[in-house]
Protein backbone atom coordinates (compact mmCIF):
# COMPACT_ATOMS: atom_id res chain seq x y z
CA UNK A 1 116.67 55.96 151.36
CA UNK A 2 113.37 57.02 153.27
CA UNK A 3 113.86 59.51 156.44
CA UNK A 4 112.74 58.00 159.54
CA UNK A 5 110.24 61.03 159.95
CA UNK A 6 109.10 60.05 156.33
CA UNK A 7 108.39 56.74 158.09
CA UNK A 8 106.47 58.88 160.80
CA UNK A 9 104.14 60.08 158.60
CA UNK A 10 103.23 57.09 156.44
CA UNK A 11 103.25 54.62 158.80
CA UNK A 12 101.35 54.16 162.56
CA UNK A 13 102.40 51.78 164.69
CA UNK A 14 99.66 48.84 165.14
CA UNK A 15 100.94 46.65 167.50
CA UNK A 16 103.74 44.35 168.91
CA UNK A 17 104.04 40.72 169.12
CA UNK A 18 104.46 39.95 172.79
CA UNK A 19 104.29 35.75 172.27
CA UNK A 20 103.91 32.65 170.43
CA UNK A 21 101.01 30.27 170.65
CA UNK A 22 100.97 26.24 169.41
CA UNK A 23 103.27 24.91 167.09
CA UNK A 24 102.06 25.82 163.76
CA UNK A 25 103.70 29.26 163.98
CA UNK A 26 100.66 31.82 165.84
CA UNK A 27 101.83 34.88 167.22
CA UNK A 28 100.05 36.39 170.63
CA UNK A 29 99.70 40.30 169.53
CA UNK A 30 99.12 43.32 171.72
CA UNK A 31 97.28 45.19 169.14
CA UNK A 32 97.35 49.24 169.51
CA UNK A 33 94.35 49.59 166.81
CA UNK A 34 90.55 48.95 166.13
CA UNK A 35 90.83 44.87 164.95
CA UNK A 36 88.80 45.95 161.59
CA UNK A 37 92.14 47.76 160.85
CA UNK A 38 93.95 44.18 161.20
CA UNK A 39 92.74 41.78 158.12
CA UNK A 40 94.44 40.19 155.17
CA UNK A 41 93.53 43.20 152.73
CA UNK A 42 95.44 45.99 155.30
CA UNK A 43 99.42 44.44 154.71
CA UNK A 44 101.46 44.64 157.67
CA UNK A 45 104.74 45.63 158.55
CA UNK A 46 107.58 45.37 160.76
CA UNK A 47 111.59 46.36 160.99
CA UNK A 48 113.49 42.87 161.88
CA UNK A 49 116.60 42.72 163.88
CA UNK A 50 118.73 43.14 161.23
CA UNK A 51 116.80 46.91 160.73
CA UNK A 52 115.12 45.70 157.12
CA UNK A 53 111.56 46.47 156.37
CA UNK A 54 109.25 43.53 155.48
CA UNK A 55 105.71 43.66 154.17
CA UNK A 56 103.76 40.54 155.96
CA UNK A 57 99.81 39.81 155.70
CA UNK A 58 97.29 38.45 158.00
CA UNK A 59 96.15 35.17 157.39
CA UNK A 60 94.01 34.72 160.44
CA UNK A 61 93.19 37.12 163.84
CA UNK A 62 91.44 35.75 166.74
CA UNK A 63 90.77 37.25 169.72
CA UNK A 64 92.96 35.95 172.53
CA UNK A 65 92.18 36.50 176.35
CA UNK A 66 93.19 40.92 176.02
CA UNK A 67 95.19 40.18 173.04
CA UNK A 68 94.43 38.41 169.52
CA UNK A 69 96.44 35.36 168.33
CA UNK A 70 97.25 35.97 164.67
CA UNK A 71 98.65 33.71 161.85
CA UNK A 72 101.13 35.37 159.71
CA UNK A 73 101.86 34.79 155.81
CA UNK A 74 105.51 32.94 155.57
CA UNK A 75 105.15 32.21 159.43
CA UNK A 76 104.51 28.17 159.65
CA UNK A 77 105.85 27.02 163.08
CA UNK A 78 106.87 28.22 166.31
CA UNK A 79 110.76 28.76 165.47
CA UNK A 80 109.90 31.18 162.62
CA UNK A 81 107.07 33.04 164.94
CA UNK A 82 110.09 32.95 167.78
CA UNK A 83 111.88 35.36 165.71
CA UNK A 84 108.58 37.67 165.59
CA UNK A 85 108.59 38.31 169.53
CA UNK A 86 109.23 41.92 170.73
CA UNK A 87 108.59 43.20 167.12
CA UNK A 88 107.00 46.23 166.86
CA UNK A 89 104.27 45.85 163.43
CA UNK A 90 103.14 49.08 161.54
CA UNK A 91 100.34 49.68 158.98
CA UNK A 92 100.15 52.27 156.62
CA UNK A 93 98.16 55.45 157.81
CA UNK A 94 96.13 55.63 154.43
CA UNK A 95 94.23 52.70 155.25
CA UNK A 96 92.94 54.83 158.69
CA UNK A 97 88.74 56.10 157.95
CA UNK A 98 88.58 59.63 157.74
CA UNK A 99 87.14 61.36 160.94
CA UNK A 100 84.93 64.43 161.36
CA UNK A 101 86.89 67.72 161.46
CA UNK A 102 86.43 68.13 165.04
CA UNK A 103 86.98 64.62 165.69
CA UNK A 104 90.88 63.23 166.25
CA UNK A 105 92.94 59.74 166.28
CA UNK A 106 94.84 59.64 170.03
CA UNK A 107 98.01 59.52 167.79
CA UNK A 108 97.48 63.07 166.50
CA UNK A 109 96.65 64.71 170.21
CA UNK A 110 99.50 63.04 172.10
CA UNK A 111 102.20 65.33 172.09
CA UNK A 112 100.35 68.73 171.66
CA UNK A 113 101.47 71.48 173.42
CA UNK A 114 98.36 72.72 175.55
CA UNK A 115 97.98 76.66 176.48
CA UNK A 116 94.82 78.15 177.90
CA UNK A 117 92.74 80.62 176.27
CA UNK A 118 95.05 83.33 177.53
CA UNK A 119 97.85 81.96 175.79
CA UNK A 120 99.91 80.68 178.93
CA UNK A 121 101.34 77.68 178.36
CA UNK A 122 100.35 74.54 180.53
CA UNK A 123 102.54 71.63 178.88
CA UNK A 124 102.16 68.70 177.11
CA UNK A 125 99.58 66.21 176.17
CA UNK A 126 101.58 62.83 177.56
CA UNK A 127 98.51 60.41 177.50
CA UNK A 128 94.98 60.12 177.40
CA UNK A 129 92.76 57.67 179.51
CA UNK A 130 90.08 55.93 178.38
CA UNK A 131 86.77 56.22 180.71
CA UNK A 132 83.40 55.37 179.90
CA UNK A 133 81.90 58.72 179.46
CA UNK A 134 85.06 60.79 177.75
CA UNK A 135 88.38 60.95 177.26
CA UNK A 136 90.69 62.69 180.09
CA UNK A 137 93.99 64.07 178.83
CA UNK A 138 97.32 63.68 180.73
CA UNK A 139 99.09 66.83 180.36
CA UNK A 140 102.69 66.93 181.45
CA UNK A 141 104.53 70.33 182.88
CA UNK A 142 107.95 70.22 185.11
CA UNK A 143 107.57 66.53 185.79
CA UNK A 144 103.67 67.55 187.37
CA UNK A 145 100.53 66.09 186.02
CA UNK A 146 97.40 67.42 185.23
CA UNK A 147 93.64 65.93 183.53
CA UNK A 148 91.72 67.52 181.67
CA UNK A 149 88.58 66.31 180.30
CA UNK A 150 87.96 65.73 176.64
CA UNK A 151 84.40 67.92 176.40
CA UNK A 152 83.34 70.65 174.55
CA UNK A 153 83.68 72.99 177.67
CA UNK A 154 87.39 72.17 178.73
CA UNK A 155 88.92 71.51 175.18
CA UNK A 156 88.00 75.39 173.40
CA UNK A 157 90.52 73.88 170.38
CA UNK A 158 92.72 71.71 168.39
CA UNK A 159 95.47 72.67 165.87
CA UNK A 160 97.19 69.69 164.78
CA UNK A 161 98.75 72.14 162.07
CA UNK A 162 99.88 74.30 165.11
CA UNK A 163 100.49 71.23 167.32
CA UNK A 164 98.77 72.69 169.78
CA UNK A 165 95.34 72.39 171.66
CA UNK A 166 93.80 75.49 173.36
CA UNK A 167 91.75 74.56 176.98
CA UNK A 168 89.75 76.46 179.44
CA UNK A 169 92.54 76.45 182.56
CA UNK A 170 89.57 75.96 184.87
CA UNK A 171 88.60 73.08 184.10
CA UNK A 172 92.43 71.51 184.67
CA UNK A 173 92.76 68.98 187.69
CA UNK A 174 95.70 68.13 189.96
CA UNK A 175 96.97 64.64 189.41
């Protein structure tokens, strides 16, 4: 039997299904990935009520309002897709591109313990926002908040060996 932290590290967590659409068995799904990631050649999968894995393909994604509406293989009408709601649905991590060396999925920095160039430690990397010019990291320390932005001059390093990312405490703000 596979570990659950062998699951961890082969699998990434994609998306959930959060609805159904219709009556021919279309799922509404919050998707947690780029959309080329979702297609019939990348198989699917999910942990069902009864804590089995199944493998499941894509027959069809649409986008759907902030969502996509997606047709499932072995999914034909509304009951079966029913069953689908609240599921969480994985893909394998080997189908992921490979990134520059300085360049990092969100996965891989949340979490991180963050210490300044000192070596003081500052907390935890809880989140990251999305903005239109960069990235701004959450970091989480005795139940405070912090940002930091994701450029050159705030971020000095990442370690994802080390689980840790090194910052220029200057740059930190108060949340």
């Amino acid at each position: 039997m596979k570990s659950l932290n062998d699951f961890d590290e082969r699998f990434l967590l994609a998306g959930k299904v959060i609805g159904v659409h219709g009556i021919q068995g279309a799922v509404k799904f919050k998707s947690f990935v780029d959309e080329k990631l979702l297609t019939p050649d990348n198989p699917l999968f999910y942990r069902s009520r009864d804590r089995n894995f199944h493998r499941i393909s894509i027959l069809s994604i649409k986008p759907y309002k902030r969502n996509y509406l997606i047709t499932l293989e072995g999914i034909a009408d509304r009951t079966q897709a029913t069953t689908l709601v609240g599921i969480h649905i994985y893909i394998q991590r080997n189908v992921l591109p490979d990134l520059d060396s300085d360049t990092f999925y969100w996965f891989e920095i949340q979490g991180l313990e963050v210490i300044d160039t000192s070596g003081h430690h500052c907390g935890f990397i809880r989140s990251i926002i999305e903005t239109g010019s960069n990235d701004v990291y959450v970091i989480e320390k005795n139940g405070e908040e912090y940002l930091i932005p994701a450029i050159e001059s705030a971020v000095i390093n990442i370690d994802i060996q080390k689980k840790q990312m090194v910052i220029d405490h200057e740059q930190m703000i108060d949340y």
